[in-house]
N, C-alpha and C. Protein backbone atom coordinates (compact mmCIF):
# COMPACT_ATOMS: atom_id res chain seq x y z
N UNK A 1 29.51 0.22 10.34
CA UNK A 1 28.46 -0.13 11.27
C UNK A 1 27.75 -1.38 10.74
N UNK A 2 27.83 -2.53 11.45
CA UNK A 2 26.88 -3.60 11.46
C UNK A 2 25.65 -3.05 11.35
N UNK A 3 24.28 -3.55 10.79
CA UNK A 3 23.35 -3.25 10.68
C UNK A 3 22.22 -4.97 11.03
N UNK A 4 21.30 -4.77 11.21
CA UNK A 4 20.56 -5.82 11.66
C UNK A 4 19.04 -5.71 12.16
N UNK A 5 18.16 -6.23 12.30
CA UNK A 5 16.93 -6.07 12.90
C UNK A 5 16.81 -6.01 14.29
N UNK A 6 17.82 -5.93 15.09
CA UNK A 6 18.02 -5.74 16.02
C UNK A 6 18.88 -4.09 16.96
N UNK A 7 19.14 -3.69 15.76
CA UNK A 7 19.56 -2.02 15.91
C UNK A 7 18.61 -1.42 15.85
N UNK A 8 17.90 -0.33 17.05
CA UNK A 8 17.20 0.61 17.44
C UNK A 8 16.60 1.16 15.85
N UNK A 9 15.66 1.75 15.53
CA UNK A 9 15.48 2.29 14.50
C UNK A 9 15.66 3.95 14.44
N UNK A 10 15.94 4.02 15.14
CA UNK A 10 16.66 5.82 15.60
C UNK A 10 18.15 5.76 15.00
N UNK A 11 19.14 4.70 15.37
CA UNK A 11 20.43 4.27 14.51
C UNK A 11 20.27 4.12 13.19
N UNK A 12 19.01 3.30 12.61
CA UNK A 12 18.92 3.25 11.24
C UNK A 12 18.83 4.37 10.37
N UNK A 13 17.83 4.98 10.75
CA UNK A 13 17.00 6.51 10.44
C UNK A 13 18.68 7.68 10.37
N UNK A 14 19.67 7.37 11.04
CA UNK A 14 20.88 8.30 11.15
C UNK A 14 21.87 7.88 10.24
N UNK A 15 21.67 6.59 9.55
CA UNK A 15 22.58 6.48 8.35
C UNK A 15 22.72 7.37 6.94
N UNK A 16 23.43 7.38 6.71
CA UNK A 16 23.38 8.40 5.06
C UNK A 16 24.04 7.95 3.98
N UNK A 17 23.81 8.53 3.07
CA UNK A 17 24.59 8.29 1.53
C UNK A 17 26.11 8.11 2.22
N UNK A 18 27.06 7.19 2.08
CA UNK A 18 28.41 7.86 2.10
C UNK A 18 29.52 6.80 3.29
N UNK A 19 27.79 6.72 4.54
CA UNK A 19 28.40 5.64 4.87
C UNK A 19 29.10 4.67 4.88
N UNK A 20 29.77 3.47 5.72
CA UNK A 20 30.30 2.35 5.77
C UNK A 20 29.52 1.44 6.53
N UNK A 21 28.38 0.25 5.75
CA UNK A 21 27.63 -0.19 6.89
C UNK A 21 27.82 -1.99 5.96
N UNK A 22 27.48 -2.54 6.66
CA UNK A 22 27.39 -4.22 6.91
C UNK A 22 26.56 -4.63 7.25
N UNK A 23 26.09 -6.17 6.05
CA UNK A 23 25.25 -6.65 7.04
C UNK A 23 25.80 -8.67 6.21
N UNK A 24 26.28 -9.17 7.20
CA UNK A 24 26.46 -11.09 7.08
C UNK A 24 27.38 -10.58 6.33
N UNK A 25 28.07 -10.48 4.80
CA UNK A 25 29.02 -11.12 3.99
C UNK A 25 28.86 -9.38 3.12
N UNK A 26 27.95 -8.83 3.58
CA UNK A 26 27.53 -7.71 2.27
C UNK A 26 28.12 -6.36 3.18
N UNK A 27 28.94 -5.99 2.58
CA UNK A 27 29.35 -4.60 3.17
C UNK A 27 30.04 -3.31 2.14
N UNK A 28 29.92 -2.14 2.40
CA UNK A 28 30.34 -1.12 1.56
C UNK A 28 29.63 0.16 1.61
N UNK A 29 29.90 1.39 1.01
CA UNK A 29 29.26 2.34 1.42
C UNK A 29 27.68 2.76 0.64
N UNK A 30 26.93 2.92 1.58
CA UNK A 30 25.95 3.30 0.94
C UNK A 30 25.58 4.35 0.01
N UNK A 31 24.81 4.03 -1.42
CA UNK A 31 24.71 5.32 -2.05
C UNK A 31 23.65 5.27 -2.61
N UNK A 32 22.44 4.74 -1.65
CA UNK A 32 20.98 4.92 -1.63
C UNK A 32 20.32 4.32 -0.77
N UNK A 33 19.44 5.05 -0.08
CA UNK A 33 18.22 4.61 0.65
C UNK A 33 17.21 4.48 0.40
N UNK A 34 16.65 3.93 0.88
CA UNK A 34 14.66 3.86 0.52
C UNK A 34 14.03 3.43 1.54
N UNK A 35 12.62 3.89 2.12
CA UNK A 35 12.22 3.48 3.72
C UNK A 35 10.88 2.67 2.72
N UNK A 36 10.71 1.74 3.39
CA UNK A 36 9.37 1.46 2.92
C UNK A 36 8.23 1.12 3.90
N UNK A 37 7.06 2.07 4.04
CA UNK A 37 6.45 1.65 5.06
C UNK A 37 5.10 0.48 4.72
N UNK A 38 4.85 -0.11 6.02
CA UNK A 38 3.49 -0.95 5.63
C UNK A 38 3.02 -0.71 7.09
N UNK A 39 1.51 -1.35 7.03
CA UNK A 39 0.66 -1.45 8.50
C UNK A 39 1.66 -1.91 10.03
N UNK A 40 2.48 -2.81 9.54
CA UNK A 40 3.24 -3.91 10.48
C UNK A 40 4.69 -3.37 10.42
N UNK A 41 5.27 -3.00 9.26
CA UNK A 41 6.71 -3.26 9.27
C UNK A 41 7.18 -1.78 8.83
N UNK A 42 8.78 -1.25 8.97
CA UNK A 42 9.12 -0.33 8.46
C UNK A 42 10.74 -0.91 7.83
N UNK A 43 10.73 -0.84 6.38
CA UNK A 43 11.56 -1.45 5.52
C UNK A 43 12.64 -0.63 4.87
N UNK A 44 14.09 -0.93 6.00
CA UNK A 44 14.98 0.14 5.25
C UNK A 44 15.84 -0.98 3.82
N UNK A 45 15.94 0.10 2.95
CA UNK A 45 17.11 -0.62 1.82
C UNK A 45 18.15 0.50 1.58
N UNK A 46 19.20 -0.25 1.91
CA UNK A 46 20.44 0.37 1.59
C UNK A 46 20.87 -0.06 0.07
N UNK A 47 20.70 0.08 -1.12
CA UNK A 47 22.06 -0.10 -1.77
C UNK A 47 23.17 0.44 -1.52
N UNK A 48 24.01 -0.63 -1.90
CA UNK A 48 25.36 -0.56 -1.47
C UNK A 48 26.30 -0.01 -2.74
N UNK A 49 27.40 0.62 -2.93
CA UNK A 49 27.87 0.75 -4.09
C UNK A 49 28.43 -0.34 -5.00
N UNK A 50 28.42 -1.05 -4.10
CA UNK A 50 29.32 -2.50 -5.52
C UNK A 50 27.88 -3.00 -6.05
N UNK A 51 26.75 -2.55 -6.30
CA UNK A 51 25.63 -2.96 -6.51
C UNK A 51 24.67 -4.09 -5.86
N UNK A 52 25.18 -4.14 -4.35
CA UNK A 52 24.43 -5.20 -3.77
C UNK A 52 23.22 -4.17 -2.98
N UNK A 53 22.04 -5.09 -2.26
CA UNK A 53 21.49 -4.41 -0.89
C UNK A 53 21.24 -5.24 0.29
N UNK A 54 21.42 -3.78 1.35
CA UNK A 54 21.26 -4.55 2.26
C UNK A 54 19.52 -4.05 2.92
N UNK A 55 19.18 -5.34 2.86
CA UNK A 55 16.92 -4.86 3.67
C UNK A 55 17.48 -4.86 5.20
N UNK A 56 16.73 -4.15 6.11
CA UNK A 56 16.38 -4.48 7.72
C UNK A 56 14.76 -3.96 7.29
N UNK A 57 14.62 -5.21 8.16
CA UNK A 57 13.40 -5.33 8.08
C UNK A 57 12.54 -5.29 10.04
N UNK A 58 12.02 -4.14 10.18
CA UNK A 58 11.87 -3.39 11.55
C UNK A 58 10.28 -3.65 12.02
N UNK A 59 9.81 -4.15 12.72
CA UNK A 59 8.11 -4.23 13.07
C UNK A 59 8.18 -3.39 13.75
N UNK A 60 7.33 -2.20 13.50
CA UNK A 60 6.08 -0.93 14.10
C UNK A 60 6.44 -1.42 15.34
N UNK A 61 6.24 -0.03 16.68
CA UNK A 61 5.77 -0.30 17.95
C UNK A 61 4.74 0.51 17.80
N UNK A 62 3.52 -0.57 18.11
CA UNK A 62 2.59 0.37 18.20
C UNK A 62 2.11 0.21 19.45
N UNK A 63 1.34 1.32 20.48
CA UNK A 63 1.22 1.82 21.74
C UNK A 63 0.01 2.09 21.68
């Protein structure tokens, strides 16, 4: 799965350890997450297993 700031954050939130995800040149399976929240933004990090990461970086809807 391509990944991007442009994928729903309901798709993001459904990824897991084990995966196969991509993002530009960086791809491989994931074997860590981390959400990071702030006022504005919600910050996923994938490390990847060959030791790279991939950030999406998501702005809040706030209503």
């Amino acid at each position: 799965m391509m990944v991007d700031d442009q994928i729903p954050t309901s798709a993001l939130l459904e990824i897991k350890i084990g995966d196969a995800i991509g993002q530009d040149a960086v791809h491989g399976r994931v074997a860590k997450i981390e959400i990071q929240e702030t006022d504005e933004f919600l910050q996923f990090l994938f490390n990847i297993e060959s030791g790279e990461q991939i950030v999406v970086r998501k702005l809040k809807q706030i209503c």
